[in-house]
C-alpha atoms as a PDB file:
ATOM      1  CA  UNK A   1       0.000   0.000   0.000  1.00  0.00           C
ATOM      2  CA  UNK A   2       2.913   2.251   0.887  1.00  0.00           C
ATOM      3  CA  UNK A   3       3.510   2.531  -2.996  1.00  0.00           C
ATOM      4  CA  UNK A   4       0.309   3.347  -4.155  1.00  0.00           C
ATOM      5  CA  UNK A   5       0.869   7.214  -4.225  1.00  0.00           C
ATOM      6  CA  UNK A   6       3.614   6.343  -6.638  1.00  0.00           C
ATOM      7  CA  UNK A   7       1.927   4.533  -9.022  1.00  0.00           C
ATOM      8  CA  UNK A   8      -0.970   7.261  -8.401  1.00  0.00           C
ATOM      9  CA  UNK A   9       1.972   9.906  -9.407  1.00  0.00           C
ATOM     10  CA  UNK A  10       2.801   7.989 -12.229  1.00  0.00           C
ATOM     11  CA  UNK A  11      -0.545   7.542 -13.380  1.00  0.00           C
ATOM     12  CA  UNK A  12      -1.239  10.903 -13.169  1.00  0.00           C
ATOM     13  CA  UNK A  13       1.994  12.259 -15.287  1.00  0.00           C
ATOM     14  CA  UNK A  14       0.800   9.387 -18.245  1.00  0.00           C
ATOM     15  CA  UNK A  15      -2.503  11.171 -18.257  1.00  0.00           C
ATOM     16  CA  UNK A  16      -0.798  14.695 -18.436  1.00  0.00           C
ATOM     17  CA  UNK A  17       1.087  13.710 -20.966  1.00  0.00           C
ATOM     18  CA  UNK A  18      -1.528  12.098 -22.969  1.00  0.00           C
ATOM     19  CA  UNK A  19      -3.525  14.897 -22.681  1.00  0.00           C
ATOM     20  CA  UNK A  20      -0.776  17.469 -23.551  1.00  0.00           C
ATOM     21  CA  UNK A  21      -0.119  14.966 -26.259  1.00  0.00           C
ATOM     22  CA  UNK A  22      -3.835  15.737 -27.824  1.00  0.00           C
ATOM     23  CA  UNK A  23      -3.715  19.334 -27.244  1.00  0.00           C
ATOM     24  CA  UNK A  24      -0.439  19.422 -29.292  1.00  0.00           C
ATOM     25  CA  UNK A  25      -1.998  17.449 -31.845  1.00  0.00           C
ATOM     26  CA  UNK A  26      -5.353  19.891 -31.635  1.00  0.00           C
ATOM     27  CA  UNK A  27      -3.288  23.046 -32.257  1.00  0.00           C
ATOM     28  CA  UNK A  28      -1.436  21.541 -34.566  1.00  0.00           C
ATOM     29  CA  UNK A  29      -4.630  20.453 -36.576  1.00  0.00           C
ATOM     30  CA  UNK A  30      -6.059  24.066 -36.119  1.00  0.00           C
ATOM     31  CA  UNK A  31      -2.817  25.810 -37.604  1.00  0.00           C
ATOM     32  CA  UNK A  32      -2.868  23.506 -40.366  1.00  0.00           C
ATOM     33  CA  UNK A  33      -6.388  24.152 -41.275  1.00  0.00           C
ATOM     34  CA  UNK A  34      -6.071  28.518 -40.654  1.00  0.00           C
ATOM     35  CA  UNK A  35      -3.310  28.040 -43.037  1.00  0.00           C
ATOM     36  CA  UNK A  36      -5.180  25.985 -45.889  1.00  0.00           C
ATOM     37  CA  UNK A  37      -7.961  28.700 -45.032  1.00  0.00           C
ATOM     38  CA  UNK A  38      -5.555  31.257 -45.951  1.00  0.00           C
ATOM     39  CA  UNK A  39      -4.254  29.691 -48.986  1.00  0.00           C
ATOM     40  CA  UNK A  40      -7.808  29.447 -50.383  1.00  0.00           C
ATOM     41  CA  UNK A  41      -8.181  33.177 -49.498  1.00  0.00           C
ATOM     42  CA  UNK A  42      -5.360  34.014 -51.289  1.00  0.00           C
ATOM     43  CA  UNK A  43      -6.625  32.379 -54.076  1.00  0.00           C
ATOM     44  CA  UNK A  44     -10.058  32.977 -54.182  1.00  0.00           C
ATOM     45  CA  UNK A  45      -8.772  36.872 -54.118  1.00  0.00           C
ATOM     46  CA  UNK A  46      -5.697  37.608 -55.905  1.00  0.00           C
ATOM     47  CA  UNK A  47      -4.148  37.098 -59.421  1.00  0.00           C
ATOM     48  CA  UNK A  48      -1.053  34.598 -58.986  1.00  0.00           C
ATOM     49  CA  UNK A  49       0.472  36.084 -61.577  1.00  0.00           C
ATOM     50  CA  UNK A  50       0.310  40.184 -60.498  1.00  0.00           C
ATOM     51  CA  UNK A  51      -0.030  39.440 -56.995  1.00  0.00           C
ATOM     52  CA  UNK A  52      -3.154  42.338 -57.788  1.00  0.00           C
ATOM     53  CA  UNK A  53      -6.825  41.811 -56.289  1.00  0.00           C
ATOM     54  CA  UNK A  54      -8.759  39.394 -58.904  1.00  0.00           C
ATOM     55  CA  UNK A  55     -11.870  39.785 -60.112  1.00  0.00           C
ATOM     56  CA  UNK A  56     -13.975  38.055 -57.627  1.00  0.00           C
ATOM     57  CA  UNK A  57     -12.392  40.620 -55.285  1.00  0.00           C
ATOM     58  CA  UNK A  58     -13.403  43.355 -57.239  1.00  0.00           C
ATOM     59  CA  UNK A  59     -17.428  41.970 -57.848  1.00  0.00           C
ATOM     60  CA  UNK A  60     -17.511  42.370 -53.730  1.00  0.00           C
ATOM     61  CA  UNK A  61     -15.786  45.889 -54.012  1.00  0.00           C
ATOM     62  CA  UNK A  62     -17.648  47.263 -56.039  1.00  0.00           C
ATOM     63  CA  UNK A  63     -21.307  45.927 -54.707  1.00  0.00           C
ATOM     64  CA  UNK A  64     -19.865  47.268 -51.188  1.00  0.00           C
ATOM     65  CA  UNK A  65     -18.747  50.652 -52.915  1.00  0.00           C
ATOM     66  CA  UNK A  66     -21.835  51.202 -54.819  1.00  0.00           C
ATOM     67  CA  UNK A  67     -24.652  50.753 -52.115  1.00  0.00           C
ATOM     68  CA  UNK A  68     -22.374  52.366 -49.829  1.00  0.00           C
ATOM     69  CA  UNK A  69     -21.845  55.768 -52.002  1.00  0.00           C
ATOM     70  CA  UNK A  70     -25.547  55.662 -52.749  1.00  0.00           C
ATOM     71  CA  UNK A  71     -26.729  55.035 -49.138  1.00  0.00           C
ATOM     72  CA  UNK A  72     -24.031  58.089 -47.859  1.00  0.00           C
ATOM     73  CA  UNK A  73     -23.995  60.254 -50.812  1.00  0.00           C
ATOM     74  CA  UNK A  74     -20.267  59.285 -51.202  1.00  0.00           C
ATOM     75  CA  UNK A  75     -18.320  60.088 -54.692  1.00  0.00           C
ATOM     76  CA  UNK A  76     -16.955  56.923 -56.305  1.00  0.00           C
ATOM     77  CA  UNK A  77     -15.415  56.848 -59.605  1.00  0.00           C
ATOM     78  CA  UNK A  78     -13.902  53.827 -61.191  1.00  0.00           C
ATOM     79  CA  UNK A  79     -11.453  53.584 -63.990  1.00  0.00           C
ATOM     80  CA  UNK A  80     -10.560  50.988 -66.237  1.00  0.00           C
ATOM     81  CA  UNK A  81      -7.774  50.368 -68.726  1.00  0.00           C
ATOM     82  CA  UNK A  82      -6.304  47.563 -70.514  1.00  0.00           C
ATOM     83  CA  UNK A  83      -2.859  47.301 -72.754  1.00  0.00           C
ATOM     84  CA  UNK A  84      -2.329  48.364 -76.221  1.00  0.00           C
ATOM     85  CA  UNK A  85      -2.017  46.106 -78.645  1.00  0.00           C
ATOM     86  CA  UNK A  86      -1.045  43.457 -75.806  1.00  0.00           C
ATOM     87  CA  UNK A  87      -2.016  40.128 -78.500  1.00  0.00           C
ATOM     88  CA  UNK A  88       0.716  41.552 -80.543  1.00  0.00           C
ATOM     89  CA  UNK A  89       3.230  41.293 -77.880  1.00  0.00           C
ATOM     90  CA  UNK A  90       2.380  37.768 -76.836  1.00  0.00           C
ATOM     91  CA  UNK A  91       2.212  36.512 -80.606  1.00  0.00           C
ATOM     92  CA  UNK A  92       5.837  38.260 -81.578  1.00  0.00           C
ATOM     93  CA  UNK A  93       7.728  37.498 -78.300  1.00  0.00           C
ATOM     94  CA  UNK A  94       5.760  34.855 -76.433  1.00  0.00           C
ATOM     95  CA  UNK A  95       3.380  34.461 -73.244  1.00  0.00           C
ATOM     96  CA  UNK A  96       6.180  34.384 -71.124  1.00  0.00           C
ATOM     97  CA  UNK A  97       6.917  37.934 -72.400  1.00  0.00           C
ATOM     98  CA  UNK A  98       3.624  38.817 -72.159  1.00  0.00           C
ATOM     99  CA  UNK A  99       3.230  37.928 -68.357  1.00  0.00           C
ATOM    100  CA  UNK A 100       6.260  40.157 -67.673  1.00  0.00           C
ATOM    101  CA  UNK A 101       4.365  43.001 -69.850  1.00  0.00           C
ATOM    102  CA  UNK A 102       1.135  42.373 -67.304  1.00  0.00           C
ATOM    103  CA  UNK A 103       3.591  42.089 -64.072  1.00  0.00           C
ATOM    104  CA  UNK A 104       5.718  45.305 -64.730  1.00  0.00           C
ATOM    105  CA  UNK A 105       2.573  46.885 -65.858  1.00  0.00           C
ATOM    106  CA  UNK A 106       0.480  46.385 -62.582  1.00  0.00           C
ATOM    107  CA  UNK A 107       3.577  47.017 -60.472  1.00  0.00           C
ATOM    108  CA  UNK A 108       4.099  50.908 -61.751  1.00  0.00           C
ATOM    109  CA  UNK A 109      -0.039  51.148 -61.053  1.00  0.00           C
ATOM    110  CA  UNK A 110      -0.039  50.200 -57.759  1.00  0.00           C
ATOM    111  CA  UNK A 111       3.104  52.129 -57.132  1.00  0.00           C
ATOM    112  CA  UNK A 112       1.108  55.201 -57.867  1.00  0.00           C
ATOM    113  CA  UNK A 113      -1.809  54.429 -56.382  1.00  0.00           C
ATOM    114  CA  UNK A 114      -0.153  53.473 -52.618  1.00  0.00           C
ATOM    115  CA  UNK A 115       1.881  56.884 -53.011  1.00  0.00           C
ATOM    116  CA  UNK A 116      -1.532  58.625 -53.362  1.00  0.00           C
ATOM    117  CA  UNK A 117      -3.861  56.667 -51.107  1.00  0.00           C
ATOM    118  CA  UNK A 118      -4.292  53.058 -50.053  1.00  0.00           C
ATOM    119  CA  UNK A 119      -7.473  52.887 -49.989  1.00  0.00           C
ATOM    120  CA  UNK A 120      -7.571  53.090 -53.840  1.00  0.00           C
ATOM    121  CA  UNK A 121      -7.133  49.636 -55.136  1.00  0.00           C
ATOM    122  CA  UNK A 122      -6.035  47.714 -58.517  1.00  0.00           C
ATOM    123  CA  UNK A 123      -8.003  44.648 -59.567  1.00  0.00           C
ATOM    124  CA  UNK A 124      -7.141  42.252 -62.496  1.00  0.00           C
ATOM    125  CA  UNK A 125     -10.600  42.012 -63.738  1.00  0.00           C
ATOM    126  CA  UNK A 126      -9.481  40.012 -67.430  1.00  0.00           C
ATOM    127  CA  UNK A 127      -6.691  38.665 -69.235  1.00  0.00           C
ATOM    128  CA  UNK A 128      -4.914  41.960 -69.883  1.00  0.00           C
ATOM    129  CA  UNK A 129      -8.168  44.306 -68.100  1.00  0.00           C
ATOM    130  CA  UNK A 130      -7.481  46.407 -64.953  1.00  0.00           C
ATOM    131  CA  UNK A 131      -9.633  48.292 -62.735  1.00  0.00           C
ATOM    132  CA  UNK A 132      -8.931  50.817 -60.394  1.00  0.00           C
ATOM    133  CA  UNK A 133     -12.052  51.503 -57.505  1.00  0.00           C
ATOM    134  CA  UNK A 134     -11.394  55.464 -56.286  1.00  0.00           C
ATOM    135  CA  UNK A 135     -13.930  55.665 -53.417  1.00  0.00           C
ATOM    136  CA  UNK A 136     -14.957  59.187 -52.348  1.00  0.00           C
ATOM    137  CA  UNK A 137     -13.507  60.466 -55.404  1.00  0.00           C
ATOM    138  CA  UNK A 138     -14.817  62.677 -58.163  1.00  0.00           C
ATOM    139  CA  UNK A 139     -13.748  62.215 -61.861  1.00  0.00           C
ATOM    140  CA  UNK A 140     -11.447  65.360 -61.327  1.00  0.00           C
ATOM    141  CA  UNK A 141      -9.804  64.082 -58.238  1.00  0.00           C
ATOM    142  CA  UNK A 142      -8.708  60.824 -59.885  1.00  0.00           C
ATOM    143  CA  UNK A 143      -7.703  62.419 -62.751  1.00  0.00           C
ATOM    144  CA  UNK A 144      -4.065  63.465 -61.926  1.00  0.00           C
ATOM    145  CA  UNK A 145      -4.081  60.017 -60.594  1.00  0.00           C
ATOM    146  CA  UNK A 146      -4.842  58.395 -63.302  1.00  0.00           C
ATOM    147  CA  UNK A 147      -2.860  60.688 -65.800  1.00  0.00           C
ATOM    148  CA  UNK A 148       0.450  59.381 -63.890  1.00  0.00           C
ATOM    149  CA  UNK A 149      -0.059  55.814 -63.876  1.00  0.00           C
ATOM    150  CA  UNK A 150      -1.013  56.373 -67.794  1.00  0.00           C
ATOM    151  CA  UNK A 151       2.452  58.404 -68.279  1.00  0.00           C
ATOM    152  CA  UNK A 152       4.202  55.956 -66.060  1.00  0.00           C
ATOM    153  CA  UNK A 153       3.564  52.758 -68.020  1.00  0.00           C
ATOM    154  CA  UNK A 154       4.033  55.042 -71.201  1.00  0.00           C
ATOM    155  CA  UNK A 155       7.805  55.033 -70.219  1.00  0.00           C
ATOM    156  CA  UNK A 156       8.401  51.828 -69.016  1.00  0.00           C
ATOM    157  CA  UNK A 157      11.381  49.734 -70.416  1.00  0.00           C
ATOM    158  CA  UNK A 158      10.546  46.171 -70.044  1.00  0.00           C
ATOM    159  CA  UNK A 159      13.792  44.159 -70.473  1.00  0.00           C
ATOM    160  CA  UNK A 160      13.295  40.378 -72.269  1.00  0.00           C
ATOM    161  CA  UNK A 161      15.669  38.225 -73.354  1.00  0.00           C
ATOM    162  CA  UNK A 162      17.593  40.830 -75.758  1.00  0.00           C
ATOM    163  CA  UNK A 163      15.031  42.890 -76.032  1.00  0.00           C
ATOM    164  CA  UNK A 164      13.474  46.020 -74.384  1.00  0.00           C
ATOM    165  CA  UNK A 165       9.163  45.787 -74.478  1.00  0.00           C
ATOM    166  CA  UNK A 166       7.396  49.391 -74.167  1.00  0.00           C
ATOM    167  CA  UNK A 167       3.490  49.530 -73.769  1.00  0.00           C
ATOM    168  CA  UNK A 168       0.667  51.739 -73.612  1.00  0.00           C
ATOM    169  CA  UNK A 169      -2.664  51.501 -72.230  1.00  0.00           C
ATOM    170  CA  UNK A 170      -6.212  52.893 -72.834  1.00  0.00           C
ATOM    171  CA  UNK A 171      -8.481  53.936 -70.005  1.00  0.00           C
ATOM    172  CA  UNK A 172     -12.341  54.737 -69.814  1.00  0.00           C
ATOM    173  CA  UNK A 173     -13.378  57.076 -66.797  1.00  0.00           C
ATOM    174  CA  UNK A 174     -16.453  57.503 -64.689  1.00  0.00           C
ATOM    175  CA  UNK A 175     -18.244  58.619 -61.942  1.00  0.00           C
ATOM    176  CA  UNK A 176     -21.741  56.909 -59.988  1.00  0.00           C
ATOM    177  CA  UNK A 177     -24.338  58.312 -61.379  1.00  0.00           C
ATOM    178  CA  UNK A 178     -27.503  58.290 -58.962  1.00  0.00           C
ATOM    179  CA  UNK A 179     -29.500  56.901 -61.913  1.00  0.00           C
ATOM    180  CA  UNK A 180     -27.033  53.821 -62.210  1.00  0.00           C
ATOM    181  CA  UNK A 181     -29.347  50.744 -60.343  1.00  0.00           C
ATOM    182  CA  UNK A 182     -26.733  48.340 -60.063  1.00  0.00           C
ATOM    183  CA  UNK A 183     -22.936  48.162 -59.874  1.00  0.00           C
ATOM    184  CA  UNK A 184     -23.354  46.627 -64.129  1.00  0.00           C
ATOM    185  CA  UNK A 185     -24.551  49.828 -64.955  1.00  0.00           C
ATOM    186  CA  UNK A 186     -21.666  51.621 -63.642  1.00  0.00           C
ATOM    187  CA  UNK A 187     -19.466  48.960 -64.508  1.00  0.00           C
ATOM    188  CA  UNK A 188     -20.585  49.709 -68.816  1.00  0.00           C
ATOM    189  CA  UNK A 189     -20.109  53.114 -68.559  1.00  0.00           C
ATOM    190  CA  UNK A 190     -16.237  52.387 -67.625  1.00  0.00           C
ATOM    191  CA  UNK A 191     -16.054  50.427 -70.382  1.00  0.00           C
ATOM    192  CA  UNK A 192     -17.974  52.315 -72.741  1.00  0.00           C
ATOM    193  CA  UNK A 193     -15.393  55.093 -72.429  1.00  0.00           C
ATOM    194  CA  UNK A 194     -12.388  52.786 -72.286  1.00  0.00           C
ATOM    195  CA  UNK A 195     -14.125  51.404 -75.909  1.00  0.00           C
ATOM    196  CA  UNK A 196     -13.965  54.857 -76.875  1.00  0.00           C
ATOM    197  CA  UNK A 197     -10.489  55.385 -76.039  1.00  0.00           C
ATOM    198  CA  UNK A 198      -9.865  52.363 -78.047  1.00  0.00           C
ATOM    199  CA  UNK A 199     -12.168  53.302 -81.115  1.00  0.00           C
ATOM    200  CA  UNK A 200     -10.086  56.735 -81.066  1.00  0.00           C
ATOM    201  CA  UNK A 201      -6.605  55.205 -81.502  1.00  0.00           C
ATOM    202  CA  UNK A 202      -5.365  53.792 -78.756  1.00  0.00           C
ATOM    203  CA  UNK A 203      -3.251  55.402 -75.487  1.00  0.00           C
ATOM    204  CA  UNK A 204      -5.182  57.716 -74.672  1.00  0.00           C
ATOM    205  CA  UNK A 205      -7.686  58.816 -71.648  1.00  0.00           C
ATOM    206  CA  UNK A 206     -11.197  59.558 -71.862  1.00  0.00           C
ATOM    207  CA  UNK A 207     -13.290  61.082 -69.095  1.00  0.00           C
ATOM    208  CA  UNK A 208     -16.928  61.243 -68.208  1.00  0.00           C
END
């Protein structure tokens, strides 16, 4: 009997164990799974290949951004560009030349955008399609904005191989208009003046 508080002891530090055993393995299994969470966030959200929001980002931005402007009376102007002549590019010098085109590109955009304001965000929205969400802006306060990011990718020297790639790109500008009864109807607009832009020869801007 004398040894029975030993074996109790013993007992006892087995169960500890055991149990800190499980609760290792619990944390473990939770870590895992927030990680796998996060992966699927990241790509549920983001464009591999820009490391910019995707489009299924921008669908929820701009449903929160439109009833939100509308509810509060908030500006909200969206613009939308996509690169010159970008076919031509992957047909001469190859897709791998043209994902370098579409990286470089996105990289001088959001450059200008996070020296401005971070709350103004890029979204890869198509193959070579961008769109910029400018909330609580007016058409004339994203302007200068948008002029420099148009200027900037005007002058970029993409080196490839032996070569040196320089693009352009078009962009369509608008505002919310009260009379707009979804975010689609804003959404055209954009792209009716980016069509324009297009229609009109290419690297150029055109404002609501």
């Amino acid at each position: 009997m004398g040894n029975l508080p030993w074996v109790t002891y013993w007992i006892e530090i087995a169960d500890y164990a055991f149990l800190a055993t499980l609760m290792y393995g619990y944390f473990k299994i939770q870590d895992k799974d927030r990680r796998i969470k996060d992966r699927l966030f990241q790509s549920a959200n983001w464009d591999a290949l820009t490391h910019v929001q995707n489009y299924a980002a921008y669908d929820r931005a701009i449903g929160y951004h439109f009833s939100r402007s509308l509810i509060r009376h908030n500006n909200l102007t969206m613009a939308m560009f996509d690169i010159d002549h970008f076919k031509c590019v992957n047909d001469t010098y190859g897709h791998l030349a043209g994902d370098e085109v579409l990286k470089q590109v996105s990289s001088t955009v959001v450059d200008v955008l996070k020296e401005k304001d971070e709350q103004i965000v890029l979204y890869r929205t198509g193959g070579e399609e961008f769109n910029v969400i400018f909330p609580g802006y007016t058409v004339a306060q994203a302007q200068p904005l948008v002029q420099e990011f148009f200027d900037r990718v005007k002058a970029l020297r993409i080196p490839y191989n032996d070569v040196e790639l320089n693009v352009t790109i078009s962009v369509g500008v608008s505002s919310l208009h009260r009379t707009d009864h979804n975010p689609l109807d804003f959404y055209k607009r954009v792209d009716s003046h980016l069509y324009r832009s297009k229609k009109m020869g290419r690297q150029q801007i055109t404002l609501e």
